[in-house]
Protein backbone atom coordinates (compact mmCIF):
# COMPACT_ATOMS: atom_id res chain seq x y z
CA UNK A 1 -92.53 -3.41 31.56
CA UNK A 2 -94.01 -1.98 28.11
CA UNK A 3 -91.63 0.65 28.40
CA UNK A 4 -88.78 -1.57 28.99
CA UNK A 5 -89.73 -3.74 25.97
CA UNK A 6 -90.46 -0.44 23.54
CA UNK A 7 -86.88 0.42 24.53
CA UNK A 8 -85.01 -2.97 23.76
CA UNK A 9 -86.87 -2.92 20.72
CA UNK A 10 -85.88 0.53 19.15
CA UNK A 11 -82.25 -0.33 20.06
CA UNK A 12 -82.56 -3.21 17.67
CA UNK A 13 -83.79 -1.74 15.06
CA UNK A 14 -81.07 0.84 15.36
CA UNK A 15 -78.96 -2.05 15.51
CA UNK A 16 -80.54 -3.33 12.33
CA UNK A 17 -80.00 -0.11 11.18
CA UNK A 18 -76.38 0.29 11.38
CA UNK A 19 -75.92 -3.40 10.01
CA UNK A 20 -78.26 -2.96 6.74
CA UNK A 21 -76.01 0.60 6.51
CA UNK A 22 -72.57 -1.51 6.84
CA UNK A 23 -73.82 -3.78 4.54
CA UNK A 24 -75.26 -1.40 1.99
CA UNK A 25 -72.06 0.39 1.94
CA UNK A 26 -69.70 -3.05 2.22
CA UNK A 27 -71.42 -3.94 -1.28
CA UNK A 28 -71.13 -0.39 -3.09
CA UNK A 29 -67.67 -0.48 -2.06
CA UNK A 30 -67.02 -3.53 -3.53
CA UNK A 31 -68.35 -2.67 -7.04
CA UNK A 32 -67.64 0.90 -7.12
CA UNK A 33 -63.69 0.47 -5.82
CA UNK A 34 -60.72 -1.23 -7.56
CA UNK A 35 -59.25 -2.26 -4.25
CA UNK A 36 -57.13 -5.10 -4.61
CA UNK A 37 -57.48 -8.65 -3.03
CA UNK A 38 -56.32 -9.50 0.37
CA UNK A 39 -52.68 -10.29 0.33
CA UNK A 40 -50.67 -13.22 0.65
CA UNK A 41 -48.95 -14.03 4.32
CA UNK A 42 -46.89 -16.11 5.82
CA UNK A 43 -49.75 -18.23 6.98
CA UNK A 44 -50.78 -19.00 3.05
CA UNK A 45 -47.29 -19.69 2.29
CA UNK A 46 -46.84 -22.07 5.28
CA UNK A 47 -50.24 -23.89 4.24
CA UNK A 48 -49.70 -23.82 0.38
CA UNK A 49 -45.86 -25.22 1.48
CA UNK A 50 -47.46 -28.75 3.18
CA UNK A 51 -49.20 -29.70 0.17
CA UNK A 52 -46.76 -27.99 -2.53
CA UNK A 53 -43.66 -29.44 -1.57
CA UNK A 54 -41.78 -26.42 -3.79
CA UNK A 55 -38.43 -26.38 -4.85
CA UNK A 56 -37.63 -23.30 -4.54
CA UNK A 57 -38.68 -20.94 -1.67
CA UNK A 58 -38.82 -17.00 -2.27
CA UNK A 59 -38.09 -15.82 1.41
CA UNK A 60 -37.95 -11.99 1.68
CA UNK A 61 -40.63 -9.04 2.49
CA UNK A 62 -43.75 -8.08 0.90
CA UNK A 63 -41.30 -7.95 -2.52
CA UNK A 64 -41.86 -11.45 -2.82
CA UNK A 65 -45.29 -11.57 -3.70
CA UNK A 66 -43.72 -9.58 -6.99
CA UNK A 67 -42.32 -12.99 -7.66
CA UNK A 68 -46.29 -14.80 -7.75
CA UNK A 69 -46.47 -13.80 -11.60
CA UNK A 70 -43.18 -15.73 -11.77
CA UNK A 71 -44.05 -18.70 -10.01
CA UNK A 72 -46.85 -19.28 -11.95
CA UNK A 73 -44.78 -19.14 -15.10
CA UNK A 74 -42.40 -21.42 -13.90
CA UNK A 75 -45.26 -23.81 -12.99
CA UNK A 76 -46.89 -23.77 -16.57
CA UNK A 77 -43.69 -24.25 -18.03
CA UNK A 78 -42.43 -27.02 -16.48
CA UNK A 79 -45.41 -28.79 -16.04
CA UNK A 80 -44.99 -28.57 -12.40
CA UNK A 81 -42.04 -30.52 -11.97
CA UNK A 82 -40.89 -26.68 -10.62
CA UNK A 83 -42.46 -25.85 -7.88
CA UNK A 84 -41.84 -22.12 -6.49
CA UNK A 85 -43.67 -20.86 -2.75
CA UNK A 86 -42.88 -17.33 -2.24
CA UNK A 87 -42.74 -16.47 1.84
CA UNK A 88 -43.57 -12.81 1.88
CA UNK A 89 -42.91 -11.59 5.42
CA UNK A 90 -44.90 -8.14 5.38
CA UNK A 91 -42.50 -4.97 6.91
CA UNK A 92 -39.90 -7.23 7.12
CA UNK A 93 -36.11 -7.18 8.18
CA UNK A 94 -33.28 -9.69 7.91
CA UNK A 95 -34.70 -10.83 11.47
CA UNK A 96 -37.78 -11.45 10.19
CA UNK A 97 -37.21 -13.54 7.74
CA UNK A 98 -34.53 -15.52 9.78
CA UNK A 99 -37.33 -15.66 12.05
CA UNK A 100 -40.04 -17.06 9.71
CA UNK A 101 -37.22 -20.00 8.27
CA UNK A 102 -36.25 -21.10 11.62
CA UNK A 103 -40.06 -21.11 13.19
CA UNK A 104 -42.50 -21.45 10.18
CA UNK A 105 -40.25 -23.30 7.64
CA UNK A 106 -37.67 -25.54 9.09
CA UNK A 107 -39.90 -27.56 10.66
CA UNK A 108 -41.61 -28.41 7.15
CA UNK A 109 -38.05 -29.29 5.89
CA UNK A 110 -37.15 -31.24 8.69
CA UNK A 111 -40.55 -33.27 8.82
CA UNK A 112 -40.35 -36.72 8.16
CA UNK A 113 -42.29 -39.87 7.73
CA UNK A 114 -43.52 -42.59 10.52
CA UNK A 115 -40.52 -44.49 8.59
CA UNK A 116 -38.06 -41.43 8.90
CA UNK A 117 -37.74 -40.49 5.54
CA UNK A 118 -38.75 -36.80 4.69
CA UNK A 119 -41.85 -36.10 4.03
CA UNK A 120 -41.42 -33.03 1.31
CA UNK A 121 -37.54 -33.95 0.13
CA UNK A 122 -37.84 -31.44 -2.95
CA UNK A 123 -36.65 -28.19 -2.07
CA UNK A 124 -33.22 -27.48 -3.57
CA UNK A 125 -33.21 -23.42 -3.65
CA UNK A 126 -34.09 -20.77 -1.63
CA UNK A 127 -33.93 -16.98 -3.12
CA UNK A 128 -33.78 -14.35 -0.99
CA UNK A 129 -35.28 -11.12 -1.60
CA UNK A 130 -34.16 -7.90 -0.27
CA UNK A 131 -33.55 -4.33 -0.93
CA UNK A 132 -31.28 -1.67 1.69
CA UNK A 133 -34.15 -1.27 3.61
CA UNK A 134 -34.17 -4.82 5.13
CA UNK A 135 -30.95 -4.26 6.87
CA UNK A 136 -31.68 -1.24 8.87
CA UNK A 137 -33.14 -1.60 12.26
CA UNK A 138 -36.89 -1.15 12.96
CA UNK A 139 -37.26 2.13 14.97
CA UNK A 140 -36.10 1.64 18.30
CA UNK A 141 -33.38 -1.26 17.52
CA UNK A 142 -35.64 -3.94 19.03
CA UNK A 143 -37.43 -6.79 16.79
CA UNK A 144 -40.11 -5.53 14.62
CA UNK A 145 -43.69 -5.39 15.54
CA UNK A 146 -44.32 -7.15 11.88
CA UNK A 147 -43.37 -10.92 13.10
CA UNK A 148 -46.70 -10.96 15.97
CA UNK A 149 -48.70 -9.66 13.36
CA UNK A 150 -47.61 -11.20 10.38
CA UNK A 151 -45.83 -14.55 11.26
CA UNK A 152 -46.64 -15.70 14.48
CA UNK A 153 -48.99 -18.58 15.65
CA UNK A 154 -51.30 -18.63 18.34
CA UNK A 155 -48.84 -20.57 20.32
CA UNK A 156 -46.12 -18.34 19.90
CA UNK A 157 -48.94 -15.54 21.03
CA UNK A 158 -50.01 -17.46 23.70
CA UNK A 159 -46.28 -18.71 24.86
CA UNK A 160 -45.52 -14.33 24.96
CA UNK A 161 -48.81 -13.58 26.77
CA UNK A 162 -47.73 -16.07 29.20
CA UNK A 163 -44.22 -14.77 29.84
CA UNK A 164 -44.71 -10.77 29.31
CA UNK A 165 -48.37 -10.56 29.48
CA UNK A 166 -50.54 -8.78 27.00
CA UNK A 167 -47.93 -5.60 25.30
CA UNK A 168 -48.16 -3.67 22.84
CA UNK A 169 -45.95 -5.89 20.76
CA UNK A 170 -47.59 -8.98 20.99
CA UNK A 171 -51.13 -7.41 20.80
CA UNK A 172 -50.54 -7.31 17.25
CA UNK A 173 -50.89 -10.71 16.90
CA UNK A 174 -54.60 -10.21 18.30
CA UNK A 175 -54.74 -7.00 15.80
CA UNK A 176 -54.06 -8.68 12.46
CA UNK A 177 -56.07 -11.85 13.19
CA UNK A 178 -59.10 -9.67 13.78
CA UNK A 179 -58.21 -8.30 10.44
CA UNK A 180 -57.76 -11.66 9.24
CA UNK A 181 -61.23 -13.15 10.25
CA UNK A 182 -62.71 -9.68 8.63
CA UNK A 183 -60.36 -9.67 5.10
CA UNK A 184 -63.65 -9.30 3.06
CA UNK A 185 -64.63 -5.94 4.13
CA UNK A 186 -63.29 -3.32 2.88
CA UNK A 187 -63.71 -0.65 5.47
CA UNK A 188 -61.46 -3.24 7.59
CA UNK A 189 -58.55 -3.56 4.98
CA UNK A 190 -58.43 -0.09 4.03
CA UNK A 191 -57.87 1.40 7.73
CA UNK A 192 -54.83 3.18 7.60
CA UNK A 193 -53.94 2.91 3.83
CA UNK A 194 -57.26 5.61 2.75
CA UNK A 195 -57.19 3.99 -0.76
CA UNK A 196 -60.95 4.12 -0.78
CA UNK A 197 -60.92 7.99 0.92
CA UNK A 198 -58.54 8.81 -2.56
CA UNK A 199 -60.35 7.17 -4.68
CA UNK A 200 -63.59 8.71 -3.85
CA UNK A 201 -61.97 12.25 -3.64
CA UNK A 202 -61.18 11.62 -7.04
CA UNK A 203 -63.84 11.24 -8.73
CA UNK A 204 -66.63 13.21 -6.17
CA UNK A 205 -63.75 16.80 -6.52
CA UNK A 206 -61.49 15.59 -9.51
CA UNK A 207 -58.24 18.21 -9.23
CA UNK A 208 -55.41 17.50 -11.38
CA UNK A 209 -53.49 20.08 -9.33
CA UNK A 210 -54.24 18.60 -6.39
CA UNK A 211 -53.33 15.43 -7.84
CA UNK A 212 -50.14 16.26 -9.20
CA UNK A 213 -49.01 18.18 -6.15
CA UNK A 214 -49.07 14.94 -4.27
CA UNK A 215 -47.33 12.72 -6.50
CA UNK A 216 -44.68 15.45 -5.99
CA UNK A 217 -44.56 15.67 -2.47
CA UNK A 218 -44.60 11.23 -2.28
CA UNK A 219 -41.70 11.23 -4.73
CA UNK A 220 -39.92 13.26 -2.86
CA UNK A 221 -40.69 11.65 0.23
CA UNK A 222 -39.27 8.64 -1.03
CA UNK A 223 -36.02 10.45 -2.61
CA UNK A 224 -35.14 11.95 0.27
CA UNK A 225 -36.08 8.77 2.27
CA UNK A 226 -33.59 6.24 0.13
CA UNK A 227 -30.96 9.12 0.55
CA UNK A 228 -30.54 9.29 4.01
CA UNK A 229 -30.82 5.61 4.23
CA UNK A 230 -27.09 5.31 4.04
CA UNK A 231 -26.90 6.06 8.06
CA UNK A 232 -28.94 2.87 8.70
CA UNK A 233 -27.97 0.32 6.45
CA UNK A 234 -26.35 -2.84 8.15
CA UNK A 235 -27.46 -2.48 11.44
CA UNK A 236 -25.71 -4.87 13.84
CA UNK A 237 -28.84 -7.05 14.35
CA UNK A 238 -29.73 -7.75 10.92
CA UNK A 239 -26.26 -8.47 9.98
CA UNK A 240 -26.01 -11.45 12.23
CA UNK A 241 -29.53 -12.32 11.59
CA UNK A 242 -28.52 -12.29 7.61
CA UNK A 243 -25.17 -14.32 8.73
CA UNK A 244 -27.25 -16.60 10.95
CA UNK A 245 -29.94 -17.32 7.93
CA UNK A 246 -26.99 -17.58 4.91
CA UNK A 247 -25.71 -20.25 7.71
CA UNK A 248 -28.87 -22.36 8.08
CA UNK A 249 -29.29 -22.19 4.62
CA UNK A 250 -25.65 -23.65 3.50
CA UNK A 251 -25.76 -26.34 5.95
CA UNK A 252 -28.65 -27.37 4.45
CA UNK A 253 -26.89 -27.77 0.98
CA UNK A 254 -29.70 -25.61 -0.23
CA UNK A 255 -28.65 -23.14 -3.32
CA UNK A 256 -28.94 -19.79 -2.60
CA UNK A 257 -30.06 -16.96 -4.71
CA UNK A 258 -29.79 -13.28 -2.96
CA UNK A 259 -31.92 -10.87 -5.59
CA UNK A 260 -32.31 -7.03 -4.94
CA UNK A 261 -35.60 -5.74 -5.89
CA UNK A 262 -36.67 -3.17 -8.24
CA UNK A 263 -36.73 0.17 -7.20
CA UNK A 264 -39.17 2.50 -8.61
CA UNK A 265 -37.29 4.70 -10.79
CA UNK A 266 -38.57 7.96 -10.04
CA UNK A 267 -37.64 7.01 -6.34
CA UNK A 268 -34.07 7.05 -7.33
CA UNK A 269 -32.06 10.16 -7.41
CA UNK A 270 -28.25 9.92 -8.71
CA UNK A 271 -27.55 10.80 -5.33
CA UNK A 272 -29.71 7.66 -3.86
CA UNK A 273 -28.24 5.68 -6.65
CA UNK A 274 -24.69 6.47 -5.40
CA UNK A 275 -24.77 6.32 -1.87
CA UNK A 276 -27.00 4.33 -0.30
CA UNK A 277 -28.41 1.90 -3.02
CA UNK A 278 -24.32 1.84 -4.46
CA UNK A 279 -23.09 0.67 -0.83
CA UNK A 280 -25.78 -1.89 -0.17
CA UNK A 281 -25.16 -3.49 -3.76
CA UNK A 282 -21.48 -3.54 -2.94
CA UNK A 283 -21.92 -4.83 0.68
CA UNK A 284 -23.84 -7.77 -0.37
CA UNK A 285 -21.69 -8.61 -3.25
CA UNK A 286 -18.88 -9.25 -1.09
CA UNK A 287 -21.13 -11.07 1.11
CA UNK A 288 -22.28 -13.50 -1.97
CA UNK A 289 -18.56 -13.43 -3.38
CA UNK A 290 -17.31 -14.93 0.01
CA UNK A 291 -20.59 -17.63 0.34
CA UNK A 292 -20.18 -18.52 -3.61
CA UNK A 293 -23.78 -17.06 -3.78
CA UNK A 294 -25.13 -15.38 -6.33
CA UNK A 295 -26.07 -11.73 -6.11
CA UNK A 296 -27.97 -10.22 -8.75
CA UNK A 297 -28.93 -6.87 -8.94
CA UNK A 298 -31.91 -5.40 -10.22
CA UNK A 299 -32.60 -2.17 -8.44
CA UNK A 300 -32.08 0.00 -11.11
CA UNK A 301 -31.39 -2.68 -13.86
CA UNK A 302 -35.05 -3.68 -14.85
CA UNK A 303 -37.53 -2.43 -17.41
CA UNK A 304 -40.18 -1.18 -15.19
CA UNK A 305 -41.70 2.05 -15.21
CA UNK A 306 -43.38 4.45 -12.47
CA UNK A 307 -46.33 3.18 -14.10
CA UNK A 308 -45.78 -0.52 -12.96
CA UNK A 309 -45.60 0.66 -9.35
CA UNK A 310 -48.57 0.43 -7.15
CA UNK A 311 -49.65 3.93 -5.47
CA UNK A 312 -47.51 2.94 -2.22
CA UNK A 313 -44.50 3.57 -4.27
CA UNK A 314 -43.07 0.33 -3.11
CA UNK A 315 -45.04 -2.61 -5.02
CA UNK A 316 -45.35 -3.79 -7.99
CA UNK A 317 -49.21 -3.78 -9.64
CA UNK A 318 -50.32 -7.10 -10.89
CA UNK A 319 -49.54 -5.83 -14.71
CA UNK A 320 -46.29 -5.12 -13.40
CA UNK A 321 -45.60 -8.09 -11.49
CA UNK A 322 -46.70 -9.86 -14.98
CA UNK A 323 -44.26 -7.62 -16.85
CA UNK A 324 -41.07 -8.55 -14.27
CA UNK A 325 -42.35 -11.90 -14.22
CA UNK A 326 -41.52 -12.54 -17.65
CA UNK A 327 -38.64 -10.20 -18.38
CA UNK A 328 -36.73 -12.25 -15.57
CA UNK A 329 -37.47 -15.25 -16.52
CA UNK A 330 -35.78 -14.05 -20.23
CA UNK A 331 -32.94 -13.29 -18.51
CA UNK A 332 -31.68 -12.56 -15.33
CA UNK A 333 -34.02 -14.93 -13.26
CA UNK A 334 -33.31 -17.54 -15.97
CA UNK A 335 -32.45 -20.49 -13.66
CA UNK A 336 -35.46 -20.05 -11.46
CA UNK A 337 -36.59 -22.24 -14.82
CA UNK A 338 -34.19 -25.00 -13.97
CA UNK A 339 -33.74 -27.70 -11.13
CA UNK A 340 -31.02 -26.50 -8.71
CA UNK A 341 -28.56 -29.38 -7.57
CA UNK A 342 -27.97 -29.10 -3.55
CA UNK A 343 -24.84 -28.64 -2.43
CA UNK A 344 -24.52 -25.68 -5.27
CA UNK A 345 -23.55 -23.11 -2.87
């Protein structure tokens, strides 16, 4: 019985062990690292939308969190008589996002009072964000693995479990709430992205070399990467999901904004620029010219630097959003600044 007891005992303290180490490390991590803070979802847009009544949405992929720096502009300025949610739908694809307005949004547009009026009537815009990228099909054609993880409810998780049982696609739903409920630690957020693996290789065996060998071999990744991407671009699937959304959109009487992200420059080869980036542009614009919706631009058109670009290649860092923020709001982005009248486009 002693022994039995003696036994349970060292295994918690081995347990206490590994928890004080977790800990221990949890904190060092948190003031040794410049990690960022957890992102914005769907989920905070959808709960910041019941209380914000915005109107304007920014619907697109994780490119719309670029537009937070702008939103908060827009707020100070106008006193809040502007109100801009941005939706970003991580990984997304014009499915997605049709997804996320149909499921997560639509229903707070179409809510109305015990007396049937609407209960948030202020929304008059919605700006799409988007980039070539969006219109190609996630590997294997089917709908991306981003919407469990990223958009979905527990109903909708439960309603798939019920009907498919537990997959591999719907699992992520389980996946990213554990993630979720565990957003605070570190060694959760950084699995898979090894921010915190570079960032102590850098400063335990500093190597410029090193260093500069792999911003090489990433730059070229992503040159080659926006090259090829003229095989993919307008896949079926996300062209009727894009036709579907511009639809839903327009019936509404909503005014709609389509705005291609920045690109980091160093990304873009004249070859990228000509091809694939050149026949997405154009493919849009005719899209927008035959909607009356405005397309603008601003792949290669901004002031941004490489510098403004997080390590991913892809985002913008919080200087930079603050930089694009206010250069748009100058000029091209301009009328995010002003009330939109429905039934503009």
């Amino acid at each position: 019985m002693s022994g039995g007891t003696d036994a349970w005992r060292n295994l918690a303290l081995v347990g206490l062990g590994i928890i004080v180490t977790i800990v221990g490390v949890e904190a060092a991590l948190h003031r040794l690292v410049p990690y960022p803070p957890p992102l914005r979802e769907v989920e905070d847009a959808v709960r910041e939308y019941r209380s914000a009544d915005p109107t304007t949405l920014v619907l697109g992929s994780s490119h719309a969190r670029a537009f937070d720096s702008l939103a908060a502009i827009v707020d100070r300025s106008s006193l809040g008589s502007e109100r801009i949610v941005t939706v970003p739908v991580e990984f997304g694809k014009m499915d997605s996002y049709l997804w996320v307005f149909d499921n997560r949004l639509s229903p707070l547009i179409d809510e109305r009072t015990p007396s049937g009026t609407p209960r948030r009537a202020s929304l008059r815009r919605v700006v799409l964000v988007t980039e070539w990228w969006d219109s190609c099909d996630p590997p294997g054609g089917g709908p991306g693995y981003n919407l469990p993880a990223r958009a979905w409810t527990l109903t909708d998780f439960l309603r798939d479990a019920a009907q498919h049982g537990l997959t591999s696609f719907n699992r992520n739903y389980l996946s990213n709430r554990f993630d979720r409920a565990l957003r605070s630690s570190m060694l959760v957020r950084d699995r898979g992205h090894g921010l915190v693996l570079d960032w102590t290789r850098a400063r335990v065996r500093p190597s410029p070399a090193r260093d500069s060998a792999i911003l090489a071999e990433r730059t070229a990744t992503w040159q080659r990467m926006i090259e090829d991407g003229t095989a993919c671009l307008f896949a079926p699937r996300q062209v009727s999901a894009l036709t579907a959304l511009l639809d839903e959109l327009q019936k509404r009487r909503l005014d709609v904004v389509i705005v291609l992200v920045p690109r980091k420059p160093g990304t873009v080869t004249p070859r990228g620029k000509q091809t694939t980036l050149a026949s997405f542009a154009a493919r849009m614009q005719e899209i927008g010219q035959h909607r009356d919706i405005e397309v603008i631009d601003l792949t290669t058109s901004s002031p941004l630097t490489d510098g403004d670009f997080a390590i991913d290649f892809d985002h913008l860092t919080p200087e930079g959003s603050a930089i694009f923020g206010r250069w748009g709001l100058a000029g091209p982005l301009a009328e995010l600044n002003r009330p939109a009248d429905r039934g503009g486009s």
